[in-house]
C-alpha atoms as a PDB file:
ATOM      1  CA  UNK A   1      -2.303  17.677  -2.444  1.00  0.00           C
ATOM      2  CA  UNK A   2       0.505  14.884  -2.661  1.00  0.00           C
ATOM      3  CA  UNK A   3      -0.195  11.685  -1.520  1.00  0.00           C
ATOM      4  CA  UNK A   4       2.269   8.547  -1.291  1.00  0.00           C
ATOM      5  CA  UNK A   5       2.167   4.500  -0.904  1.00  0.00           C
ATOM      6  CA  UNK A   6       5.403   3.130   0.445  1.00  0.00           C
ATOM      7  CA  UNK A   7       5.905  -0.451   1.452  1.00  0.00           C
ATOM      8  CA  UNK A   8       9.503   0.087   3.785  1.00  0.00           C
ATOM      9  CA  UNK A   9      10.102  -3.279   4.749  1.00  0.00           C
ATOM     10  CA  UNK A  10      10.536  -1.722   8.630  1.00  0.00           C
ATOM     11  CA  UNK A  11       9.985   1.636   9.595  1.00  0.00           C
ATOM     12  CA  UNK A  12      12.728   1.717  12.431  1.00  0.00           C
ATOM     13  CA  UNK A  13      15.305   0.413   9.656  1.00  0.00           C
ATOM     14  CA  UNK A  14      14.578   2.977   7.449  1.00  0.00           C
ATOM     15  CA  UNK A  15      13.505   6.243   9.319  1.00  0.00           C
ATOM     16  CA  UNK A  16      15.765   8.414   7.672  1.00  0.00           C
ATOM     17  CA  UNK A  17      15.157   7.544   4.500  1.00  0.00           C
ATOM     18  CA  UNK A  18      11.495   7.913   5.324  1.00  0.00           C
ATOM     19  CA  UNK A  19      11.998  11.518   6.386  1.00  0.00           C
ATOM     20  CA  UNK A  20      14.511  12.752   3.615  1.00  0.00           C
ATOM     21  CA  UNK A  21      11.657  10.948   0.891  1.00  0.00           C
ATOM     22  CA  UNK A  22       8.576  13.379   2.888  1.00  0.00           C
ATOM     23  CA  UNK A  23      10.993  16.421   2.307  1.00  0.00           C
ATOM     24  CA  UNK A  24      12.387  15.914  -1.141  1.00  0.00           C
ATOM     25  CA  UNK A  25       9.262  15.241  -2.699  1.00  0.00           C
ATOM     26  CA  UNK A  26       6.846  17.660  -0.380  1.00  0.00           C
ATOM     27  CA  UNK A  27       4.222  14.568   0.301  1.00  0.00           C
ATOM     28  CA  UNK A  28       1.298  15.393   2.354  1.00  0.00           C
ATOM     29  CA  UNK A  29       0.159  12.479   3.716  1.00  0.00           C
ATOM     30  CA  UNK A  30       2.421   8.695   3.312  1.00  0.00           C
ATOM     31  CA  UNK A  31       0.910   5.209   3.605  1.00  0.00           C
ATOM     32  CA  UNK A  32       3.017   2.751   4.975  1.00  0.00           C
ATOM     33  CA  UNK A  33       3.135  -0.811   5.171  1.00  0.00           C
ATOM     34  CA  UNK A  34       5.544  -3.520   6.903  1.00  0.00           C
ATOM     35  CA  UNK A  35       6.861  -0.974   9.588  1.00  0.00           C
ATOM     36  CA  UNK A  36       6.989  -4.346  11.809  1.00  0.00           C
ATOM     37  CA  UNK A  37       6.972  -2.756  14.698  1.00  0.00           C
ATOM     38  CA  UNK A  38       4.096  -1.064  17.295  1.00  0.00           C
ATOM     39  CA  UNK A  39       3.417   1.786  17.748  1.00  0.00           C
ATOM     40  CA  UNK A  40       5.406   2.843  20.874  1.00  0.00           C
ATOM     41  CA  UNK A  41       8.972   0.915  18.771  1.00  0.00           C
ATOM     42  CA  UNK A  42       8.717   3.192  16.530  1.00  0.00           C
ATOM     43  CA  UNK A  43      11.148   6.663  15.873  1.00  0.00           C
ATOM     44  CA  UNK A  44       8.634   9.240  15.376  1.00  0.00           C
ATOM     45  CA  UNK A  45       9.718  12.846  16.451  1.00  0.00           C
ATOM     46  CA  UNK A  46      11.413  13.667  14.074  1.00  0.00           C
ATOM     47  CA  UNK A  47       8.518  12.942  11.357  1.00  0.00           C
ATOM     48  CA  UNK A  48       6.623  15.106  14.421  1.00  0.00           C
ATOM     49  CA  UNK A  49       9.135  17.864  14.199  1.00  0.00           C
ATOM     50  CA  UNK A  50       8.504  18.263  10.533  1.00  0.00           C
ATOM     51  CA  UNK A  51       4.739  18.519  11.394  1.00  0.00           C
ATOM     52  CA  UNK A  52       3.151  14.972  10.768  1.00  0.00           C
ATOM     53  CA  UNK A  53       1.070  13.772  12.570  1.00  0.00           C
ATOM     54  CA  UNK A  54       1.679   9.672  12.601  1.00  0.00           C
ATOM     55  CA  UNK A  55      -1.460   6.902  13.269  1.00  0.00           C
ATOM     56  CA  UNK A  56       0.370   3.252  13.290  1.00  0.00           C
ATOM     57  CA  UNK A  57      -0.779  -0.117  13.779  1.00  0.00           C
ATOM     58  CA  UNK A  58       1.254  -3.040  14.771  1.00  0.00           C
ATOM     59  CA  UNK A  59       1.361  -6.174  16.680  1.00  0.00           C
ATOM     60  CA  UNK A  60       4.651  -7.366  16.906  1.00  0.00           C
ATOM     61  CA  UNK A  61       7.962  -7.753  14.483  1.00  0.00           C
ATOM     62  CA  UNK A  62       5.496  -8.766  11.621  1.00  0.00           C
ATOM     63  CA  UNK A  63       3.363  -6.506   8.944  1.00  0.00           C
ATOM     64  CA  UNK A  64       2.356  -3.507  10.479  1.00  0.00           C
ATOM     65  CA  UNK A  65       0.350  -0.033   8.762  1.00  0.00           C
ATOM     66  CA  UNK A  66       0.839   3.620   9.313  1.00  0.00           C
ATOM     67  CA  UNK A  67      -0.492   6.814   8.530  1.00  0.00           C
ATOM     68  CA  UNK A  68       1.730   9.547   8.076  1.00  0.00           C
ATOM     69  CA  UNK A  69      -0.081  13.457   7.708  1.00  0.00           C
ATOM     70  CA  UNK A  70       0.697  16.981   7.886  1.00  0.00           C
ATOM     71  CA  UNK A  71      -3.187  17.828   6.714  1.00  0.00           C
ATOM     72  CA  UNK A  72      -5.184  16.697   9.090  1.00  0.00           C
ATOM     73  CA  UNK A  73      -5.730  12.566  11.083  1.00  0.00           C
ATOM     74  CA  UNK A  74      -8.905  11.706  11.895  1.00  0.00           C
ATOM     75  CA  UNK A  75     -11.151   9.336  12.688  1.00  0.00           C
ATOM     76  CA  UNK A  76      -8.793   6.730  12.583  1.00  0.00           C
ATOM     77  CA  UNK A  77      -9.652   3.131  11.981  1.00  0.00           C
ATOM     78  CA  UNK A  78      -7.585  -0.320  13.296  1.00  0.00           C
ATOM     79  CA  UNK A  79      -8.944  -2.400  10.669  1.00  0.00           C
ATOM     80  CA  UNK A  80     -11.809  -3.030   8.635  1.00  0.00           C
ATOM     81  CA  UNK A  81     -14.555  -4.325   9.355  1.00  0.00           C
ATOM     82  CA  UNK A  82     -15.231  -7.973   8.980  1.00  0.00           C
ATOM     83  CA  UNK A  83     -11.438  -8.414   8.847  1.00  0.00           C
ATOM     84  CA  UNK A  84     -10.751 -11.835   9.129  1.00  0.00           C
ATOM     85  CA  UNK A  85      -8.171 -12.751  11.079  1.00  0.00           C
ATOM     86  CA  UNK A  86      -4.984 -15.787  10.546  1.00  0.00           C
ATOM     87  CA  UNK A  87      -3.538 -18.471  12.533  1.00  0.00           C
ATOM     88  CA  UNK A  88      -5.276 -20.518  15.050  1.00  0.00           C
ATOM     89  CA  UNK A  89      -6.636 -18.935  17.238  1.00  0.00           C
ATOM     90  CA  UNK A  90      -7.410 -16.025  14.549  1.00  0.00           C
ATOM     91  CA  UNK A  91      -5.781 -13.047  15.231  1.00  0.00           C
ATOM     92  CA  UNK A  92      -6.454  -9.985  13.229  1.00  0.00           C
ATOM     93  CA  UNK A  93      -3.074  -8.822  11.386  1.00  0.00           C
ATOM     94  CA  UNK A  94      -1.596  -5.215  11.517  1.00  0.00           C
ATOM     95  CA  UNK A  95      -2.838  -4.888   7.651  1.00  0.00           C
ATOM     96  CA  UNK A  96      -5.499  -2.222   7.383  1.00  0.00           C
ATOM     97  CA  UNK A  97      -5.547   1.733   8.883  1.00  0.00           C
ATOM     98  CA  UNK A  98      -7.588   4.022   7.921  1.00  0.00           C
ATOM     99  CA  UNK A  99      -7.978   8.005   8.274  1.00  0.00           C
ATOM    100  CA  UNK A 100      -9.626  11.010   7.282  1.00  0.00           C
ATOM    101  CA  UNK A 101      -6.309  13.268   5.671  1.00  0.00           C
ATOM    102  CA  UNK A 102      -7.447  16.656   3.896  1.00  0.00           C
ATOM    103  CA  UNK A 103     -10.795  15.487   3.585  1.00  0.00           C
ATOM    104  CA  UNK A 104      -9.889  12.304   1.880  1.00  0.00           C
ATOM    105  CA  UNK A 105     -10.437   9.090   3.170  1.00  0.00           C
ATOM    106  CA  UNK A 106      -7.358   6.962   3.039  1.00  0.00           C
ATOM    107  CA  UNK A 107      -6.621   3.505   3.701  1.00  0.00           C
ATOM    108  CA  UNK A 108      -2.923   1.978   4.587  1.00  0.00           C
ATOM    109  CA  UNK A 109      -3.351  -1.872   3.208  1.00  0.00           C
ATOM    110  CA  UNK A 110      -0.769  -4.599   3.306  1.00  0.00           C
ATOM    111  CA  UNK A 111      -2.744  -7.700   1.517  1.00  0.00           C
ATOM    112  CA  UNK A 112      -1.535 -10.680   2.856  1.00  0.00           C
ATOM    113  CA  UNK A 113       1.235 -12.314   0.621  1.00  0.00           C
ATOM    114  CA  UNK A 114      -0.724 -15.862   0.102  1.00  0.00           C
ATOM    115  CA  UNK A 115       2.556 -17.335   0.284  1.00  0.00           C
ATOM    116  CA  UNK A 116       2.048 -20.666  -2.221  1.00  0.00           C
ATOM    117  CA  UNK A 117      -1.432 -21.484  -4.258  1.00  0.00           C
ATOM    118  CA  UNK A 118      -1.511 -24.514  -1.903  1.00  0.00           C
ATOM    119  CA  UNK A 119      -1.259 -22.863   1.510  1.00  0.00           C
ATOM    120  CA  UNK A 120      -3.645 -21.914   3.526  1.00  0.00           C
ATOM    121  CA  UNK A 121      -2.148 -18.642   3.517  1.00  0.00           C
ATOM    122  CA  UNK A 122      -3.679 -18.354  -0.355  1.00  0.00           C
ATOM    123  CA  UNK A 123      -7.101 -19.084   1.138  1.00  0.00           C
ATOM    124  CA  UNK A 124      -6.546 -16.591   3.635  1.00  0.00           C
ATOM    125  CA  UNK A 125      -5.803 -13.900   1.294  1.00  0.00           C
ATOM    126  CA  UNK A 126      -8.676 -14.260  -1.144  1.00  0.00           C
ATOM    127  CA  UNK A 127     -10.995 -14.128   1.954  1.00  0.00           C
ATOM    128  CA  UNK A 128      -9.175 -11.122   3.079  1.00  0.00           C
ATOM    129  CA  UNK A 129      -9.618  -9.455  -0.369  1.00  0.00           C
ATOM    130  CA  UNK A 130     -13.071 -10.248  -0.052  1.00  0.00           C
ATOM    131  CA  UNK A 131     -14.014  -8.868   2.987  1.00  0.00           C
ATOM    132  CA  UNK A 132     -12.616  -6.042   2.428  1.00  0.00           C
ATOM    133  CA  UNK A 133     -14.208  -5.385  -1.141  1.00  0.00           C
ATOM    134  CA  UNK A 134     -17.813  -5.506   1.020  1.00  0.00           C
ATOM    135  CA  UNK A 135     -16.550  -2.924   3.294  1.00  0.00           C
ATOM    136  CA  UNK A 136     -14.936  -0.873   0.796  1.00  0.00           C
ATOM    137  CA  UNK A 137     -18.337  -1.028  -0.941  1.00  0.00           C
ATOM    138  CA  UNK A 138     -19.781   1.756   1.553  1.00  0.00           C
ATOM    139  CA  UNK A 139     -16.758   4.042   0.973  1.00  0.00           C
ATOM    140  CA  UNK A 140     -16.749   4.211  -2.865  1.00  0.00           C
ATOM    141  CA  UNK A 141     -19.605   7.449  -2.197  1.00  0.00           C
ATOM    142  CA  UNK A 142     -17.026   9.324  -0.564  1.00  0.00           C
ATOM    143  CA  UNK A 143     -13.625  10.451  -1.747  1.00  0.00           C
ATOM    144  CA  UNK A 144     -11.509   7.680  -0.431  1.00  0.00           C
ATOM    145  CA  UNK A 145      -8.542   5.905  -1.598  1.00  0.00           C
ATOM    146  CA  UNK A 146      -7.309   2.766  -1.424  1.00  0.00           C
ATOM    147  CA  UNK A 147      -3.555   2.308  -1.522  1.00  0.00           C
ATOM    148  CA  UNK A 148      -0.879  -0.046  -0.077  1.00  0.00           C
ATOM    149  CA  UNK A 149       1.007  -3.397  -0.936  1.00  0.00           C
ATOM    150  CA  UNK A 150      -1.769  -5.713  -2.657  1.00  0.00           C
ATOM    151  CA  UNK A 151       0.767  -8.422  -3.101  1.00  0.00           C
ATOM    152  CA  UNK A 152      -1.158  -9.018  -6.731  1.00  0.00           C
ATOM    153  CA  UNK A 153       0.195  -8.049 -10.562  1.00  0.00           C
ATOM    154  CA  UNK A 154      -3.109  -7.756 -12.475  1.00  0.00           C
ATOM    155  CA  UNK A 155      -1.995  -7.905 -15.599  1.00  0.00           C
ATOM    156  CA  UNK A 156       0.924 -10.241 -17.241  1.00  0.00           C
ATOM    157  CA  UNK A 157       2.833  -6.989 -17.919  1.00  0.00           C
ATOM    158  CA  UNK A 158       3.433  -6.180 -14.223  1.00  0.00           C
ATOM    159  CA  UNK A 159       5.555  -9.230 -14.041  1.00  0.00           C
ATOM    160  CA  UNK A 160       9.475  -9.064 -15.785  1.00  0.00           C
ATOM    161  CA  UNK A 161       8.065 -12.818 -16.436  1.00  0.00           C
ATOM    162  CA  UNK A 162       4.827 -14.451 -15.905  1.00  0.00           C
ATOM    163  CA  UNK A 163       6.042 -18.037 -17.244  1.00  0.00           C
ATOM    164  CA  UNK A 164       8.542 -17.524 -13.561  1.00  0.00           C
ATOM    165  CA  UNK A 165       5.478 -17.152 -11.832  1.00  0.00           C
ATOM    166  CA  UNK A 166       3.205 -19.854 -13.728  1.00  0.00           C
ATOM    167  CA  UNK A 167       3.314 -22.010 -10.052  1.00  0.00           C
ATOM    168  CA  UNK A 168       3.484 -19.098  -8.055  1.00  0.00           C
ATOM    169  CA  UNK A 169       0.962 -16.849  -6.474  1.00  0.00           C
ATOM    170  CA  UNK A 170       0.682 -12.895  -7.392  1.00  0.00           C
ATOM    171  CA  UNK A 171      -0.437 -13.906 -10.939  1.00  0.00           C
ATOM    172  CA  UNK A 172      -3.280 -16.632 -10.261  1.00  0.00           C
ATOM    173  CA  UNK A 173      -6.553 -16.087 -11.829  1.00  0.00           C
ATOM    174  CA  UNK A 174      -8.459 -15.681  -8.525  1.00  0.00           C
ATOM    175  CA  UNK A 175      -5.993 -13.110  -7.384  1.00  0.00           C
ATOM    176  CA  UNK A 176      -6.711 -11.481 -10.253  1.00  0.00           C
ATOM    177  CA  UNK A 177     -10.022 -11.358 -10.333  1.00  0.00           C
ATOM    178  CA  UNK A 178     -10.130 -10.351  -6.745  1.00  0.00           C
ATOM    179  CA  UNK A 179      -8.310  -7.007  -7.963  1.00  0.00           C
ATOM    180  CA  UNK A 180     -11.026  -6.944 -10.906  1.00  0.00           C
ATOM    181  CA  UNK A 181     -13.957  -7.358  -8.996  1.00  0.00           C
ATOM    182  CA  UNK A 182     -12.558  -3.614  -7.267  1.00  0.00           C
ATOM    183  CA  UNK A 183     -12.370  -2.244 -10.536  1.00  0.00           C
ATOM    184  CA  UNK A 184     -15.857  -3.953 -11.242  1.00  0.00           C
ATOM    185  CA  UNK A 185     -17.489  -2.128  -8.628  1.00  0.00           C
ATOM    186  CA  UNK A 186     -16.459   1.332  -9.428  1.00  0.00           C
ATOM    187  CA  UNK A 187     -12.954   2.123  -8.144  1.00  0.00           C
ATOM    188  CA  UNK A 188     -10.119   3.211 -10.264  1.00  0.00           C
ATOM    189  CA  UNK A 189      -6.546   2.546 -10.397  1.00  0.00           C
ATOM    190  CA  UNK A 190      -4.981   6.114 -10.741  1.00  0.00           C
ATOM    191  CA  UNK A 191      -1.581   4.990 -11.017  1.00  0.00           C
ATOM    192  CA  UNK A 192      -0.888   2.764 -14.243  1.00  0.00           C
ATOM    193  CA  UNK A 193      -1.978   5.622 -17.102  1.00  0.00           C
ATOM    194  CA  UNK A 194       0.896   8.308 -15.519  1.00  0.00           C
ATOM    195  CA  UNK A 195       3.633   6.025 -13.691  1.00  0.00           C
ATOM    196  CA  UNK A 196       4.375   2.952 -15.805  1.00  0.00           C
ATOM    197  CA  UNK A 197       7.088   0.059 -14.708  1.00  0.00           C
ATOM    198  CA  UNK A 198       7.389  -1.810 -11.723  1.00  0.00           C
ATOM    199  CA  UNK A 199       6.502  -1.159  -7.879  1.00  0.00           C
ATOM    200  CA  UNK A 200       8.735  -4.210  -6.142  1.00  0.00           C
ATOM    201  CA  UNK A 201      12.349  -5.579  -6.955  1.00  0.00           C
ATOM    202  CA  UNK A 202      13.131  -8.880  -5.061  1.00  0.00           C
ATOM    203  CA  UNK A 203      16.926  -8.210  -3.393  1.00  0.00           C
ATOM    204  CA  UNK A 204      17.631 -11.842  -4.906  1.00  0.00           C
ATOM    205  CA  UNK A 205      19.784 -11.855  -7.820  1.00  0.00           C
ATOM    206  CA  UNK A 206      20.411  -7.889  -8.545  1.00  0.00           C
ATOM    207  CA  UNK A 207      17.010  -8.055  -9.485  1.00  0.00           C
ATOM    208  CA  UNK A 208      16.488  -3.950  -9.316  1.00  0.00           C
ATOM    209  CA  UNK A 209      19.932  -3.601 -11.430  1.00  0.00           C
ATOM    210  CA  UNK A 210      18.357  -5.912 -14.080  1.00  0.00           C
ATOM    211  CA  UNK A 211      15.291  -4.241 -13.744  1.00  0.00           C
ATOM    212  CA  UNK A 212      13.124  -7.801 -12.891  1.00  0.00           C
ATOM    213  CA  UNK A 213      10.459  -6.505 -10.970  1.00  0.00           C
ATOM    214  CA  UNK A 214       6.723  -6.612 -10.591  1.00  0.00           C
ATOM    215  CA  UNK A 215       3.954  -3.980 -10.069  1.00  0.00           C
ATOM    216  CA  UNK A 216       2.214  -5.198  -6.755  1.00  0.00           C
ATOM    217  CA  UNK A 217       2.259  -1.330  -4.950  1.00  0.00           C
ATOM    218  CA  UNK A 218      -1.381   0.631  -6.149  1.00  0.00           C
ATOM    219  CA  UNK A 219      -3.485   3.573  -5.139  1.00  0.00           C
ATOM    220  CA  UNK A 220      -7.572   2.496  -6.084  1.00  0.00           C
ATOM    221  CA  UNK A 221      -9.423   5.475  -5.884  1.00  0.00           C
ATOM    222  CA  UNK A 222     -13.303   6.364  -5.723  1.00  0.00           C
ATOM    223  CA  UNK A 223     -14.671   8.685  -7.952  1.00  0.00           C
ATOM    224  CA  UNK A 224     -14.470  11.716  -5.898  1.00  0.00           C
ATOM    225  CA  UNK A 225     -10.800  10.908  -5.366  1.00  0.00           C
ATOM    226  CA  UNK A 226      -9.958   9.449  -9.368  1.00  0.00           C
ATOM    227  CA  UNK A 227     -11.241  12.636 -10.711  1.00  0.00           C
ATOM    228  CA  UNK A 228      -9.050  14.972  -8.668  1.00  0.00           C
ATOM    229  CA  UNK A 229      -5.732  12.844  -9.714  1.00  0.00           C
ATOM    230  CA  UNK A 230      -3.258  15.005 -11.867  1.00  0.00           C
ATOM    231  CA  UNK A 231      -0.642  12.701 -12.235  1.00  0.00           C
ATOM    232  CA  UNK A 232       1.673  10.080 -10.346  1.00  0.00           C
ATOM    233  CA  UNK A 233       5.583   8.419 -11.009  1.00  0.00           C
ATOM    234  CA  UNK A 234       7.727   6.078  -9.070  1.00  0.00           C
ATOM    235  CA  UNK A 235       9.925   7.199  -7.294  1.00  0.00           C
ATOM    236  CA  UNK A 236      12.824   4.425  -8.517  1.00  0.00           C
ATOM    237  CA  UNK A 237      15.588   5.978  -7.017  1.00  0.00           C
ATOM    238  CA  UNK A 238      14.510   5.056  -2.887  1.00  0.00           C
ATOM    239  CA  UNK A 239      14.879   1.195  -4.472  1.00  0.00           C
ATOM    240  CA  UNK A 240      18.491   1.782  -5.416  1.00  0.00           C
ATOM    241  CA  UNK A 241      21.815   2.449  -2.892  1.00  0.00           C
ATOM    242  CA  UNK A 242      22.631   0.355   0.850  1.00  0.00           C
ATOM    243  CA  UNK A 243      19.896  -0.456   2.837  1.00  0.00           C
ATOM    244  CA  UNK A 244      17.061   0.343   0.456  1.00  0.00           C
ATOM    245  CA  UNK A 245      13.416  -1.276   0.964  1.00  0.00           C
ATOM    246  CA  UNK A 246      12.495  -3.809  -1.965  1.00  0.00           C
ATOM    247  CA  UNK A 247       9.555  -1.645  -2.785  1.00  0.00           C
ATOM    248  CA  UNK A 248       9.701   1.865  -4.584  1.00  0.00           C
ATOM    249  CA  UNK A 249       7.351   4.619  -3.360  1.00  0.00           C
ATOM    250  CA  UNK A 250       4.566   5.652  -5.443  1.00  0.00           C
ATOM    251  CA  UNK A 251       3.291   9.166  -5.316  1.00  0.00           C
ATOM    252  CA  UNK A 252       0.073  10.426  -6.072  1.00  0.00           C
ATOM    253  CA  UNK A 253      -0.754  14.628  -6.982  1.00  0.00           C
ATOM    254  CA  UNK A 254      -4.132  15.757  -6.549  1.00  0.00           C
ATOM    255  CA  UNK A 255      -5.901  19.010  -7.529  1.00  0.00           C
ATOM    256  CA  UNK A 256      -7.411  20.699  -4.470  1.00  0.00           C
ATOM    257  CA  UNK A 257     -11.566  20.048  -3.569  1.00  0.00           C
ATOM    258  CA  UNK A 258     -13.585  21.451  -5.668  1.00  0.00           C
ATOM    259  CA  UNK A 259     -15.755  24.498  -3.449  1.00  0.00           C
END
């Protein structure tokens, strides 16, 4: 089973691209985020015609999730619960869709961006990371897997260059240990150990040519899911040419379930 995370930075924009990636690299089921767009915007027969099924989430020309399987969608989830929501009066983003795929539990998750340490936007995001690590603490029993945009570089060498960032968020300490605390309770990152180099490329600055990216994009798996992972890459080359995303796929290959 093939698995993929893809932040597209607009689904309608990028359709084609979306559908030529599927067939190329024979992906089972694709987790998108930022398809800013709902559900009834967005081009979807011909991902039907090729035999996925599609669950999406969105609100309006911001953020927005999606589900995209040709093994199965079911019992689909808008959200997580306790969510919290942003803005005032809250409302609860397009970030989070969940579904059963091939037996696997998979979640779609765009983590908010946090914007600047001193926003309220930074608040927001460490209380959505929070929230979500309680809920996710009922799923780690089950094979489930965690994967999407978490708008967080764990480590100092998922960054071209931290001392950039020292004033920026991404790289903050409680960021950080928000991702930890994940790891902390018994999910793993699959990813890292089989698909080194960066996830994101800002379109300032030819940073893709120069290679000045950061590894934000990740797949956190439970332990039924972690021990069925047979490798993973990048797929570099849907970052590069007109009209690419800012964000490079990353795929996931799984042996079957065991009998």
């Amino acid at each position: 089973m093939r698995i993929a995370t893809w932040n597209v930075n607009s689904l309608r924009s990028r359709i084609d691209r979306v559908e030529a990636f599927l067939e190329r690299h024979d992906v089972d089921v694709l987790a998108v985020q930022e398809t800013k767009a709902r559900e009834d915007q967005l081009p979807l027969m011909g991902l039907q015609a090729r035999g996925y099924d599609v669950a999406a989430h969105g609100l309006d020309q911001w953020n927005g999730v999606a589900l995209i399987s040709r093994v199965g969608l079911e019992d689909v989830s808008v959200g997580f619960p306790g969510q919290p929501g942003w803005g005032d009066p809250g409302v609860v983003e397009a970030r989070a869709l969940g579904a059963t795929c091939g037996g696997i539990r998979i979640w779609s998750l765009y983590v908010p961006n946090g914007r600047k340490p001193d926003d309220p936007h930074y608040v927001y995001k460490l209380d959505w990371l929070s929230r979500l690590r309680e809920a996710s603490a009922q799923w780690l029993d089950t094979p489930t897997a965690l994967v999407g945009d978490w708008n967080i570089c764990p480590t100092d060498d998922d960054v071209f260059d931290v001392a950039q960032f020292k004033s920026s968020t991404h790289v903050t300490p409680p960021e950080r240990a928000a991702f930890q605390r994940f790891l902390d309770d018994g999910w793993a990152e699959v990813t890292r150990a089989h698909a080194p180099g960066y996830t994101y490329w800002d379109y300032y600055r030819q940073r893709f040519e120069r290679d000045r990216g950061l590894k934000i994009d990740f797949v956190l798996g439970s332990a039924g899911l972690a021990e069925r992972v047979t490798g993973a890459f990048i797929d570099r080359d849907e970052r590069a040419g007109q009209g690419a995303s800012d964000h490079a796929p990353v795929v996931v290959d799984l042996t079957d379930a065991p009998r």
